[in-house]
Protein backbone atom coordinates (compact mmCIF):
# COMPACT_ATOMS: atom_id res chain seq x y z
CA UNK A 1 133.75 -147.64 183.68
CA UNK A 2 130.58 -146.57 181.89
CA UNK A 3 130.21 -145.29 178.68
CA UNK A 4 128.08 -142.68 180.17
CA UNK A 5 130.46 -141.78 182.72
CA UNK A 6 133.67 -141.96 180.49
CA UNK A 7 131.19 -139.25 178.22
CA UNK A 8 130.66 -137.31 180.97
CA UNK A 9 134.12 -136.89 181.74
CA UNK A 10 135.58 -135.77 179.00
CA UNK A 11 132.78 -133.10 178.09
CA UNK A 12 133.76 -132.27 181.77
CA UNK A 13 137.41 -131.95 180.56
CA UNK A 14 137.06 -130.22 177.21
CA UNK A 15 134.62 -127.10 179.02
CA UNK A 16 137.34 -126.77 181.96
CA UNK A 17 140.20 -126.83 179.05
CA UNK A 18 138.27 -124.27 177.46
CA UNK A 19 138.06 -122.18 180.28
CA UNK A 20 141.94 -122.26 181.37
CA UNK A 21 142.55 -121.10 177.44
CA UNK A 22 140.15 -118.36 178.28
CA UNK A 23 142.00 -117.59 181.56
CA UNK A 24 145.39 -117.52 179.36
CA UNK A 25 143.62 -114.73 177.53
CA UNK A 26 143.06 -116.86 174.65
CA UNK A 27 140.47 -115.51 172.36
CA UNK A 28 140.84 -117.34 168.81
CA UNK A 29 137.99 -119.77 168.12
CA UNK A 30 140.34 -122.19 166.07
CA UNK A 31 142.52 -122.50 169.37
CA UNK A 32 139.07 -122.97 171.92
CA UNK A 33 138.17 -125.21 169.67
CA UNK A 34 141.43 -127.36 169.34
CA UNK A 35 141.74 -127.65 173.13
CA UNK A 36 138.49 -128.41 173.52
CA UNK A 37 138.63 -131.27 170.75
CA UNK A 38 141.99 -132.53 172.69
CA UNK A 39 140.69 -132.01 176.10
CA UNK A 40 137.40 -134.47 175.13
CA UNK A 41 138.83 -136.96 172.98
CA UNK A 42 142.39 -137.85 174.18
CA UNK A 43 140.77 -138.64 178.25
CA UNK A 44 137.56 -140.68 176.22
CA UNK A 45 140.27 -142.48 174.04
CA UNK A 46 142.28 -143.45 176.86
CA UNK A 47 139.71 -144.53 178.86
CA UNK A 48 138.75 -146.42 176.28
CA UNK A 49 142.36 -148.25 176.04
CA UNK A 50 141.88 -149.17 179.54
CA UNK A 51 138.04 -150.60 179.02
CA UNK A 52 138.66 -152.39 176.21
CA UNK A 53 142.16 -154.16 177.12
CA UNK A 54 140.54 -154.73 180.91
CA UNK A 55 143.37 -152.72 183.01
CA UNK A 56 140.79 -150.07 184.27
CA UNK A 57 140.81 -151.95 188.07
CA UNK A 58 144.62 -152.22 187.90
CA UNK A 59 145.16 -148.14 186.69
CA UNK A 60 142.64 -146.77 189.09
CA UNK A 61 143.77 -147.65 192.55
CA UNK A 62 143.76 -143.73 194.45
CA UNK A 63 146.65 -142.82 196.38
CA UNK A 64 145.67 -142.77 199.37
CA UNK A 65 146.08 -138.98 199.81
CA UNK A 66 142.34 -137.13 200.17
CA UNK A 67 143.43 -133.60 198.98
CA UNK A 68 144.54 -135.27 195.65
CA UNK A 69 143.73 -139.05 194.92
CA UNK A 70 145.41 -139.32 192.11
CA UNK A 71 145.78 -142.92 190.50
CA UNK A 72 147.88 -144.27 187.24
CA UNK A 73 144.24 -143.51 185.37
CA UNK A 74 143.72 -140.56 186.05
CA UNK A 75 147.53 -139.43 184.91
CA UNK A 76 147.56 -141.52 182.05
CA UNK A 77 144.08 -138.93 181.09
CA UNK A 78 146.13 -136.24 181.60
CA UNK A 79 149.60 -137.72 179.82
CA UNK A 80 147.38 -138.34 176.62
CA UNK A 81 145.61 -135.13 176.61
CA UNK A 82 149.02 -133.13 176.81
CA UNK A 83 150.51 -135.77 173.74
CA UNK A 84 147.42 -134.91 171.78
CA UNK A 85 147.15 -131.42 172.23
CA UNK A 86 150.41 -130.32 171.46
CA UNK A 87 151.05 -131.23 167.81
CA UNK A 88 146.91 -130.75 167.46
CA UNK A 89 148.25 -126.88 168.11
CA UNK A 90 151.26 -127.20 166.57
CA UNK A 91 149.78 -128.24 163.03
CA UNK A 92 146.93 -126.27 162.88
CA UNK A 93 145.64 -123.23 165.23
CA UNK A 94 148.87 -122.08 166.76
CA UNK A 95 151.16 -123.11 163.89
CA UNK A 96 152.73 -119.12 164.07
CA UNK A 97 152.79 -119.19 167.92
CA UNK A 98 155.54 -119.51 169.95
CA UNK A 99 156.26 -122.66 171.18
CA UNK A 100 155.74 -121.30 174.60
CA UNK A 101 152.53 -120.66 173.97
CA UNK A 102 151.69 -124.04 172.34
CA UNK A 103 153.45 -125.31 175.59
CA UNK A 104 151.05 -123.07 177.83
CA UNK A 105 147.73 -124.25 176.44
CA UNK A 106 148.87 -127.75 175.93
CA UNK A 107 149.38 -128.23 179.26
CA UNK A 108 146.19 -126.37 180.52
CA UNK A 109 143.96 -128.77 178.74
CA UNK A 110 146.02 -131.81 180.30
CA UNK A 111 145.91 -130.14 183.48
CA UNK A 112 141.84 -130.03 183.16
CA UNK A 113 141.88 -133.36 181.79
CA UNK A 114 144.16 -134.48 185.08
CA UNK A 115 141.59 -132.85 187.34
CA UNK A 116 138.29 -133.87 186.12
CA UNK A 117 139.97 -137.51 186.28
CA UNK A 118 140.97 -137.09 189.90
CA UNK A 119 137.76 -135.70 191.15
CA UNK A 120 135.02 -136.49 189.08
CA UNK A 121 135.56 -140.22 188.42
């Protein structure tokens, strides 16, 4: 996969996290912000992994189910995304949230992260 593409994908991933927050009626700029910054770098830096250890052919077979062709890749983008947003939140925008709501937003911005993978790539 492209360096271009990978790019693509994650700004992709980061505006759609974005939006869910906004959805969640999330208005603080520090928390936008911090699921943007996990929703862009945690797909780029797996992709990355993948790229530069040669596995992308053998993570990215689709299942062969058209509404949702999801492969290993494109759950590993979303797995990362939910490990780095979570203690990204935890230590610094939402450290006097609830963990619920750490929970809620952490898994939005894997959940955009899962579906830019599975339809965009």
């Amino acid at each position: 996969m492209s360096l271009e593409k990978m790019a693509f994908g994650a700004v992709l991933s980061a505006l759609l996290a974005v939006a869910y927050a906004v959805v969640l009626r999330e208005r603080r700029m520090g928390v936008l912000v911090t699921v943007g910054v996990a929703a862009l770098g945690m797909p780029l830096f797996w992709n990355s992994v993948l790229n530069w250890t040669g596995a992308t052919g053998m993570f990215s077979h689709d299942l062969p189910f058209p509404p949702f062709p999801i492969s290993w890749q494109d759950a590993g983008s979303g797995i990362f995304t939910l490990a780095g947003a979570a203690p990204l939140l935890m230590l610094a925008a939402c450290r006097k949230d609830p963990p619920r709501r750490i929970a809620v937003l952490s898994i939005a911005a894997a959940l955009a992260a899962l579906i830019v993978d599975v339809y965009f790539y």
